[in-house]
Protein backbone atom coordinates (compact mmCIF):
# COMPACT_ATOMS: atom_id res chain seq x y z
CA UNK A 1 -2.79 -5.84 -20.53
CA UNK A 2 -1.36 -3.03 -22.56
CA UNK A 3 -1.67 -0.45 -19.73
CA UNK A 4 -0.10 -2.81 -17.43
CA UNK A 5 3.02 -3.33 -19.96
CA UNK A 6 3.23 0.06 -20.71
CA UNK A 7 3.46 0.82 -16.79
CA UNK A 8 5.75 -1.64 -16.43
CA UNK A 9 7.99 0.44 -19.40
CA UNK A 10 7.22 3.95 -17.65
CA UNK A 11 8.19 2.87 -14.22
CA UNK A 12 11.57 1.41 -15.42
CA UNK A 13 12.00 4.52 -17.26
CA UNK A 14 11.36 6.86 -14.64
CA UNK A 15 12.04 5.14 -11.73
CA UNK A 16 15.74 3.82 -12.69
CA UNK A 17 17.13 5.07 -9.39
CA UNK A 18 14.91 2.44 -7.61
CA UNK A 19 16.47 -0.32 -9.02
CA UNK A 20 19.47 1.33 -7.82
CA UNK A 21 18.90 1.86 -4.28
CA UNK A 22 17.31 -1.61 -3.79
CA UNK A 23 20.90 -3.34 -4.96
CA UNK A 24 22.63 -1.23 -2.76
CA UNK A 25 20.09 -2.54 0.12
CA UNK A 26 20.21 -5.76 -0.88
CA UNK A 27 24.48 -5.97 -0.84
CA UNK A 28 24.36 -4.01 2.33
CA UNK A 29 22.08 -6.60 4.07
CA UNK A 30 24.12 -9.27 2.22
CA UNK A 31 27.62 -8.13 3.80
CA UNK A 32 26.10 -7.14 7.55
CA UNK A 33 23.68 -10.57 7.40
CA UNK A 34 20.86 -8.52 8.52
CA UNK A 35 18.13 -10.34 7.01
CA UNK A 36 16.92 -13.20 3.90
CA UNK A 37 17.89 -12.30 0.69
CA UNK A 38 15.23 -14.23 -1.22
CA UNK A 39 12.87 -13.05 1.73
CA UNK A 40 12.88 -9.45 0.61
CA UNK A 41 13.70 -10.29 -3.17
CA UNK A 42 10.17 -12.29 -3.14
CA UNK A 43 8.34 -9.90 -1.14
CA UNK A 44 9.82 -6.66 -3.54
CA UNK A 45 8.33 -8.37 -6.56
CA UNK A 46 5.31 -8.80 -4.97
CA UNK A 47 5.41 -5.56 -3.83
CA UNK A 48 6.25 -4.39 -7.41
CA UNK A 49 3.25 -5.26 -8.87
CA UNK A 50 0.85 -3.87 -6.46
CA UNK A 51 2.92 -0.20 -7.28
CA UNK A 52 2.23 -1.14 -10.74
CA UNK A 53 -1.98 -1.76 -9.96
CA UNK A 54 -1.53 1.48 -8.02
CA UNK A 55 -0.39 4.13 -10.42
CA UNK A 56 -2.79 2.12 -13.20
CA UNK A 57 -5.25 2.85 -10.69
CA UNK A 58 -4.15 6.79 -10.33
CA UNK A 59 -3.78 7.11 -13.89
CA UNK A 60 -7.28 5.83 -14.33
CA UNK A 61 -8.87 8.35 -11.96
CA UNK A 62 -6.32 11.22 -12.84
CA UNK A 63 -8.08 10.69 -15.83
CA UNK A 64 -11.67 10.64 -14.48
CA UNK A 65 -12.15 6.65 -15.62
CA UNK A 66 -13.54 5.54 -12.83
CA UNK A 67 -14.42 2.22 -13.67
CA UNK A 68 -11.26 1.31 -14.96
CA UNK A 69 -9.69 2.70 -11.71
CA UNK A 70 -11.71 0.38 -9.53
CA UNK A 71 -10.82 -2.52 -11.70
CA UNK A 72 -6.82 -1.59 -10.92
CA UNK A 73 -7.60 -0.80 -7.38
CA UNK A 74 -9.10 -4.58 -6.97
CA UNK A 75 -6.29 -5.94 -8.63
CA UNK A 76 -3.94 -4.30 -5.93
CA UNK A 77 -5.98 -5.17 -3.10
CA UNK A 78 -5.55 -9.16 -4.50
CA UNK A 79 -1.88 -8.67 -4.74
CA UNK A 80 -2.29 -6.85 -1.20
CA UNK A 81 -3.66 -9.73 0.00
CA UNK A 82 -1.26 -12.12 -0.63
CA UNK A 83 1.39 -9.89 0.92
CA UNK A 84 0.16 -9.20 4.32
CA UNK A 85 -0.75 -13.06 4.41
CA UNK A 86 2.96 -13.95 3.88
CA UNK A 87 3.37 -11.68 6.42
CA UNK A 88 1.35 -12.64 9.13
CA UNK A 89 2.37 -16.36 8.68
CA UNK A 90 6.48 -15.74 8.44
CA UNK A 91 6.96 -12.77 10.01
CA UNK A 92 3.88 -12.61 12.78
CA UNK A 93 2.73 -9.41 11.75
CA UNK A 94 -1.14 -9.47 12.09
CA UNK A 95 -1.48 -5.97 12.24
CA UNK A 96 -0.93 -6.07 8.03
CA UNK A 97 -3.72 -8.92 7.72
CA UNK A 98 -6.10 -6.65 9.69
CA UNK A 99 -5.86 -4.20 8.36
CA UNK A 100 -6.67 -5.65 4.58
CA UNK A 101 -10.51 -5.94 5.84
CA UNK A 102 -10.79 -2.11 5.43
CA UNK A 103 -9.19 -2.54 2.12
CA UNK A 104 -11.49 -5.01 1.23
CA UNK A 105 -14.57 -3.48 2.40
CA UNK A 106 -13.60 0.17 -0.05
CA UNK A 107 -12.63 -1.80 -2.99
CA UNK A 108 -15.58 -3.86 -3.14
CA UNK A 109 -17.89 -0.91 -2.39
CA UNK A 110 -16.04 1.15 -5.14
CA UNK A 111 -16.51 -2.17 -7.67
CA UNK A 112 -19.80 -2.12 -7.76
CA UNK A 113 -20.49 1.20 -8.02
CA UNK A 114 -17.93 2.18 -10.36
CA UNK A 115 -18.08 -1.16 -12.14
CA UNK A 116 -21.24 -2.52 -11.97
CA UNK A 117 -23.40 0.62 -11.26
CA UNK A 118 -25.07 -1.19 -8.32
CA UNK A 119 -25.32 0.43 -5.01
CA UNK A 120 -25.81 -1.57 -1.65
CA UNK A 121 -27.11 0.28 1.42
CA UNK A 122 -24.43 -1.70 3.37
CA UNK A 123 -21.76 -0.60 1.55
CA UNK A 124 -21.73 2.71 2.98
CA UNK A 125 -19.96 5.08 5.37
CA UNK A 126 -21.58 4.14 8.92
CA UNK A 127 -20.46 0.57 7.88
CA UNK A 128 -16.62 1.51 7.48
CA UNK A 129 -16.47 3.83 10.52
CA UNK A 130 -17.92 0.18 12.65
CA UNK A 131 -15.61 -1.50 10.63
CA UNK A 132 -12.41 0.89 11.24
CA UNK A 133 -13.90 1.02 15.00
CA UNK A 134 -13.48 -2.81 15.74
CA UNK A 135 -10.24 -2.54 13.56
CA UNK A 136 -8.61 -0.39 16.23
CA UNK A 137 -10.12 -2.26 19.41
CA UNK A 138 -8.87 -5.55 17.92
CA UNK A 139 -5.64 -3.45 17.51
CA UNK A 140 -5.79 -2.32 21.22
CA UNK A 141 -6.97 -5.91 22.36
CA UNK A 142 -3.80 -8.07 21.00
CA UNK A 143 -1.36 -4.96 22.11
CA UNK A 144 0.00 -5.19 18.61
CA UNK A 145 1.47 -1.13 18.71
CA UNK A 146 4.95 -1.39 20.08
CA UNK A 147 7.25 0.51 18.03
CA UNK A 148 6.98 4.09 16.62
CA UNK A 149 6.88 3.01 13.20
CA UNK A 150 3.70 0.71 14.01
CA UNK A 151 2.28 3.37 15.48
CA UNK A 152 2.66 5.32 12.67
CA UNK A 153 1.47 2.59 10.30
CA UNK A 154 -2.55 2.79 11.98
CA UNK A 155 -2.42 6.16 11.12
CA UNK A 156 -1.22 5.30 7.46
CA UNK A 157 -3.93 2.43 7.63
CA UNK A 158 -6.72 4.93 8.87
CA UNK A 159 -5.46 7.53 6.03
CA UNK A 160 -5.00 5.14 3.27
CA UNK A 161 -8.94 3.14 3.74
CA UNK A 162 -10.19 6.75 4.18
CA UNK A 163 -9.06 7.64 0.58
CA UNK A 164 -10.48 4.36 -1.19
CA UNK A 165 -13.42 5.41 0.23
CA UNK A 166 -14.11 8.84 -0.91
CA UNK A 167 -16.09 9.28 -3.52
CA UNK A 168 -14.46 13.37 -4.59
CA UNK A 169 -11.51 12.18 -6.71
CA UNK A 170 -9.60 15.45 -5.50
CA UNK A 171 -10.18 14.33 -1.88
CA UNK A 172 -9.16 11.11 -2.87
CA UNK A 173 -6.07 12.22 -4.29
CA UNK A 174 -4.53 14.20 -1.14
CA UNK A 175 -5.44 11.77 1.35
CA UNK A 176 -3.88 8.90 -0.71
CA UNK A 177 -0.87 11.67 -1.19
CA UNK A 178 -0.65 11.92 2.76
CA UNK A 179 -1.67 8.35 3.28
CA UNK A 180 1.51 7.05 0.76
CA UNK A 181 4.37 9.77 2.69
CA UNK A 182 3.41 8.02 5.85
CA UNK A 183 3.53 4.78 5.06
CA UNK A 184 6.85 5.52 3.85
CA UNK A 185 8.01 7.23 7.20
CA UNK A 186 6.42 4.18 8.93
CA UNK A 187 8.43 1.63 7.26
CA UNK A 188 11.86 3.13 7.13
CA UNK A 189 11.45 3.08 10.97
CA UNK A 190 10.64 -0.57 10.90
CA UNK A 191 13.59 -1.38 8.88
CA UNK A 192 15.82 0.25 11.09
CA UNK A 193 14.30 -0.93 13.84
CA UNK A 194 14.43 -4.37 12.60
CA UNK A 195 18.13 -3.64 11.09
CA UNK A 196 19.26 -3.22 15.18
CA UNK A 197 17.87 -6.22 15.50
CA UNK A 198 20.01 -8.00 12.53
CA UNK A 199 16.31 -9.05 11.17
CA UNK A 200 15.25 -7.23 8.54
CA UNK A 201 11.64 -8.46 7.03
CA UNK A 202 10.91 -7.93 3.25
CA UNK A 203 7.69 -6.42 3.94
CA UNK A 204 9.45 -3.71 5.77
CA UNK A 205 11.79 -3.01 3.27
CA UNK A 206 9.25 -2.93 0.38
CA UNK A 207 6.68 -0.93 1.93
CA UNK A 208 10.04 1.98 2.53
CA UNK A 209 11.06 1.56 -1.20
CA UNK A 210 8.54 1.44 -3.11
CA UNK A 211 5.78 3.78 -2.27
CA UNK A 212 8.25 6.54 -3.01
CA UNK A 213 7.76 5.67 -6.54
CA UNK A 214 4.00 5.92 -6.00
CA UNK A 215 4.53 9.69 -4.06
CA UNK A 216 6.71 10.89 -7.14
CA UNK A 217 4.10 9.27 -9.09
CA UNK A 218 0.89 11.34 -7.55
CA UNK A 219 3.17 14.47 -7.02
CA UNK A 220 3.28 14.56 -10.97
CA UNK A 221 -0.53 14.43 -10.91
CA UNK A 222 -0.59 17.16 -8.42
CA UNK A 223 -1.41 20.18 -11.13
CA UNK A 224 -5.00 17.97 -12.32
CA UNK A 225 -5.98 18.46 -8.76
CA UNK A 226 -5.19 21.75 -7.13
């Protein structure tokens, strides 16, 4: 609990600017009605805690504490979880939901091996490659690509379950670097898209913000691992 309140206390510090640009976002969707207020507002906070789990998380394996790390990575994956269910239900976007059984799948398999020190033949790499597999036919089957940015969200979703899954924390790092500047790309297309259309979802908004706290987060890191 001390980690988490002492994240909490190093984000505000050096992350002041966020706080920033999110009130000018949220007056500027205010004055040109573009979207819910307490919509994003919810979803941000949400959102704000899973960007706290994830830099405990990259502190923890910066540090070469794995088991700790896993521990921070399940607790994002919960608040994850909640999320993308929001959004599925409110805002129809399944492709979110689907994606969080690849999340699922690496954080569990990290758990209890980092965690528990118990290693399940299932929990292995042929069984995330059928899992990603069916992932992007189930993508192709309900024709859920239509924009750019969604587009480049499946590539953020391949990246991004790659990394959880690696087992060489340097690997781990740079793929979760790359994985975090697309997801960032992705989204700010979304919310412009969905700006055009006077509809702006929270989810959309959140996933453009914050991660860029998380990239100047791991950029910081970036010495431990070159």
């Amino acid at each position: 609990m001390n980690i988490f309140f002492k994240e909490i206390r190093n984000f505000s510090r050096d992350n002041w600017w966020l706080y920033i640009i999110f009130f000018i976002c949220i007056s500027l969707i205010w004055y040109t009605n573009t979207g819910n207020i307490f919509e994003i507002s919810v979803v941000f906070f949400l959102h704000f805690l899973w960007d706290i789990f994830m830099m405990m998380m990259g502190e923890y394996y910066a540090n070469w504490e794995k088991r700790k790390g896993s521990i921070s990575q399940i607790l994002s994956v919960i608040v994850f979880t909640f999320i993308w269910i929001y959004a599925f239900i409110f805002n129809g976007k399944i492709n979110y939901l689907m994606s969080q059984v690849m999340f699922w799948f690496t954080s569990i398999k990290v758990y209890f091996e980092d965690v528990k020190w118990v290693s399940y033949k299932i929990l292995n790499y042929k069984t995330s490659l059928i899992i990603w597999c069916l992932m992007m036919w189930m993508y192709w089957y309900f024709n859920l690509v239509h924009t750019f940015g969604q587009v480049l969200q499946i590539i953020w979703f391949i990246a991004f379950s790659t990394a959880l899954i690696l087992d060489n924390e340097k690997k781990k790092y740079f793929w979760s670097l790359i994985a975090i500047f697309i997801i960032m790309i992705s989204s700010a297309t979304e919310t412009y898209t969905s700006f055009l259309q006077a509809n702006i979802k929270g989810i959309d908004i959140s996933f453009t913000l914050l991660p860029m706290t998380v990239f100047v987060f791991y950029m910081k890191n970036i010495k431990k691992y070159l």
